[in-house]
PDB file of N, CA and C in Angstrom:
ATOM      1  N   UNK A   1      85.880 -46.793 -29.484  1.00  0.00           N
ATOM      2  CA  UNK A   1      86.171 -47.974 -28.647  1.00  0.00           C
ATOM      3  C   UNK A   1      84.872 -48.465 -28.004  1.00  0.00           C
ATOM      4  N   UNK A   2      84.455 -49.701 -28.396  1.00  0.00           N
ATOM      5  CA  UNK A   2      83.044 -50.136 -27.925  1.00  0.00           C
ATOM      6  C   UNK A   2      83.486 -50.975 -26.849  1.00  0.00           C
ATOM      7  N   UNK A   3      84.321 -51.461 -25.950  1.00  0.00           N
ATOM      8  CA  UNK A   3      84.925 -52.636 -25.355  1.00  0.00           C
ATOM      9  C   UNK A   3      84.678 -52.179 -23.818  1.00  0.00           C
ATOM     10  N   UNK A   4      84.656 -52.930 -23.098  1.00  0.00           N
ATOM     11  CA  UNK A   4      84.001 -52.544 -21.589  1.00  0.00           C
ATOM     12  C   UNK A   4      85.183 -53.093 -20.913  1.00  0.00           C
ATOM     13  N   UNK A   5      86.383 -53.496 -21.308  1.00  0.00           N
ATOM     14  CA  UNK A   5      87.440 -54.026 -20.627  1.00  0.00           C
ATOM     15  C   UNK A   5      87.656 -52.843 -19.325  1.00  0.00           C
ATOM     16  N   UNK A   6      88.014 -53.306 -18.639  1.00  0.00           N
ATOM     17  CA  UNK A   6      88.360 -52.191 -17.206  1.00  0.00           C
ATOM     18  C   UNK A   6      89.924 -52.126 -17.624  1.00  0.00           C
ATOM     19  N   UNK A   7      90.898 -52.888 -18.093  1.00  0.00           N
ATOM     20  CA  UNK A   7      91.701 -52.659 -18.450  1.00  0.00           C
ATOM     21  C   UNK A   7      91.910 -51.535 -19.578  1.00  0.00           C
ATOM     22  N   UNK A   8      91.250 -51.589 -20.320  1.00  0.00           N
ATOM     23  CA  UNK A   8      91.082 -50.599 -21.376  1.00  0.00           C
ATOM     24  C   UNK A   8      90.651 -49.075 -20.877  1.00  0.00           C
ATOM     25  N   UNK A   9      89.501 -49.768 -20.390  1.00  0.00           N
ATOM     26  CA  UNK A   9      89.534 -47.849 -19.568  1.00  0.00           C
ATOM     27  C   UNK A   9      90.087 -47.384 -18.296  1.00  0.00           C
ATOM     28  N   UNK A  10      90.752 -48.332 -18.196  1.00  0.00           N
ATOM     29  CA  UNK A  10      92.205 -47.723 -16.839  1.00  0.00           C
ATOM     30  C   UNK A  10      93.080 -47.047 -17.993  1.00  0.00           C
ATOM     31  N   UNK A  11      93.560 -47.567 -18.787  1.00  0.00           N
ATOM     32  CA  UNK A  11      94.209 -47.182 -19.824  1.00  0.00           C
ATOM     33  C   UNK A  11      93.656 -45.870 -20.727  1.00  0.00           C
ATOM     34  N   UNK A  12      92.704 -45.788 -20.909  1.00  0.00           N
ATOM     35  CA  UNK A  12      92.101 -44.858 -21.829  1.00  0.00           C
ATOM     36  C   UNK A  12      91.923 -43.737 -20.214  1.00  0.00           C
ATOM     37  N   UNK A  13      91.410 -44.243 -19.386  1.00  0.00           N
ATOM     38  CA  UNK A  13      91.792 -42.941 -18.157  1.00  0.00           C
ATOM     39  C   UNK A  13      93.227 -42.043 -17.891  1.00  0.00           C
ATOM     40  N   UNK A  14      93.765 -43.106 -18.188  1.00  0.00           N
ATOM     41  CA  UNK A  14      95.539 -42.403 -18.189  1.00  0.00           C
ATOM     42  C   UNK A  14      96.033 -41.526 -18.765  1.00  0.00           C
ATOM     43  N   UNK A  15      95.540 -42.313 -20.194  1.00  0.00           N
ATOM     44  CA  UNK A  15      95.232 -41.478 -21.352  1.00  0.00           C
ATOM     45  C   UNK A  15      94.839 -40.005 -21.169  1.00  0.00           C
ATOM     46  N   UNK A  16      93.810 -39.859 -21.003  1.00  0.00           N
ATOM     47  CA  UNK A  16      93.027 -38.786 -20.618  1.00  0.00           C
ATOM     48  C   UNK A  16      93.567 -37.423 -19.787  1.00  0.00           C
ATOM     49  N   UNK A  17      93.976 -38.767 -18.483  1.00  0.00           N
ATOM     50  CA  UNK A  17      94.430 -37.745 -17.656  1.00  0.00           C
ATOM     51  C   UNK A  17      96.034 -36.958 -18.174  1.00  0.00           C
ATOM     52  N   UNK A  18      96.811 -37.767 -18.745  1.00  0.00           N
ATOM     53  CA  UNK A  18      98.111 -37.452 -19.172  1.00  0.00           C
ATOM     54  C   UNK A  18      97.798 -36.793 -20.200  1.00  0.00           C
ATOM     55  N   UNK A  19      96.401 -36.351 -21.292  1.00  0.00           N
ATOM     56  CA  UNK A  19      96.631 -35.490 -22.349  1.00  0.00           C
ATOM     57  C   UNK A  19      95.910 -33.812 -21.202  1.00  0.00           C
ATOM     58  N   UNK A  20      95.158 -33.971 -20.643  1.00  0.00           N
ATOM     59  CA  UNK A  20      94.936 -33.152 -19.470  1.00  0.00           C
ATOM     60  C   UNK A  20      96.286 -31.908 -19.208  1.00  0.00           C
ATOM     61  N   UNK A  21      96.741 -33.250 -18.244  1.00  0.00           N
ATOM     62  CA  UNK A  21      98.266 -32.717 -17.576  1.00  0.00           C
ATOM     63  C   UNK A  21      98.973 -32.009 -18.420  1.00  0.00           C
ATOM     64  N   UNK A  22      98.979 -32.360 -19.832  1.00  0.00           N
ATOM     65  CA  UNK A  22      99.910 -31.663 -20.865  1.00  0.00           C
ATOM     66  C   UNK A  22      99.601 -30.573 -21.296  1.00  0.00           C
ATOM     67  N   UNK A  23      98.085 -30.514 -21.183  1.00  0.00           N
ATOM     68  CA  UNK A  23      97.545 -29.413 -22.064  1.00  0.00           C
ATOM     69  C   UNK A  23      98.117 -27.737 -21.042  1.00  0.00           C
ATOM     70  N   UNK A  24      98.098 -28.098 -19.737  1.00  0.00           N
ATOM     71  CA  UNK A  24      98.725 -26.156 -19.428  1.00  0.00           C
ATOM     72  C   UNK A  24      98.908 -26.791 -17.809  1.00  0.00           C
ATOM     73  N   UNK A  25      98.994 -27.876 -16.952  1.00  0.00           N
ATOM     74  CA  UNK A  25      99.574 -27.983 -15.609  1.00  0.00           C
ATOM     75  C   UNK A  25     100.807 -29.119 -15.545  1.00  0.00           C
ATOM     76  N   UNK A  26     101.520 -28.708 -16.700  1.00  0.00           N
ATOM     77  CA  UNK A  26     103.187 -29.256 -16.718  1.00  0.00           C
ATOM     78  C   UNK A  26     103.590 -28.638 -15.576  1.00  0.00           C
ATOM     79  N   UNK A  27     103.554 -27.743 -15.434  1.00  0.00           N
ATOM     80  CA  UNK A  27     104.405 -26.736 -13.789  1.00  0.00           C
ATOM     81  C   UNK A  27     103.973 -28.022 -12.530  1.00  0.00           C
ATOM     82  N   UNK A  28     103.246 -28.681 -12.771  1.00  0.00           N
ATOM     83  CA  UNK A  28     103.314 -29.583 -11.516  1.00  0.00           C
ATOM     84  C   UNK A  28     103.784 -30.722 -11.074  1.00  0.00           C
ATOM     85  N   UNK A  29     104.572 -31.338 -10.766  1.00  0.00           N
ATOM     86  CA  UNK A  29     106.104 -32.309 -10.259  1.00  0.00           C
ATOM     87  C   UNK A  29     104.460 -33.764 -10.842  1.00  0.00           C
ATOM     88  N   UNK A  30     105.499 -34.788 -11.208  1.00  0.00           N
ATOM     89  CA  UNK A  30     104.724 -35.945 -11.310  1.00  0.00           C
ATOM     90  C   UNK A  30     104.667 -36.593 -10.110  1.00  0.00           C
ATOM     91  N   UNK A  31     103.503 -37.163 -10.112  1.00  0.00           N
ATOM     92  CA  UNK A  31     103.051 -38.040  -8.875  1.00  0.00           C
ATOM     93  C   UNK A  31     102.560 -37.686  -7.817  1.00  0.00           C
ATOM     94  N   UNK A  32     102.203 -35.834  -7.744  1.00  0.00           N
ATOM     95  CA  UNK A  32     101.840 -35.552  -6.838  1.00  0.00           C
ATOM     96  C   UNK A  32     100.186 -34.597  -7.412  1.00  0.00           C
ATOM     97  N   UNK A  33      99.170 -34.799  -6.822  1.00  0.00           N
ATOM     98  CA  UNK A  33      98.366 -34.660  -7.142  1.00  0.00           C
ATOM     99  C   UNK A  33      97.333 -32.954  -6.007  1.00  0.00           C
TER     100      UNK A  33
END
């Protein structure tokens, strides 16, 4: 992805963070950080 959209990397952050979350801290309630 060459694109500098801030939309895109809000999105690609989400991304990120939600493949994160999945990988081994499911035990933790959504939305709370």
């Amino acid at each position: 992805m060459t694109t500098t959209n801030p939309i895109v990397r809000a999105l690609s952050a989400i991304v990120t963070e939600a493949r994160h979350a999945s990988n081994g801290v499911v035990a933790r309630p959504a939305g709370r950080r």
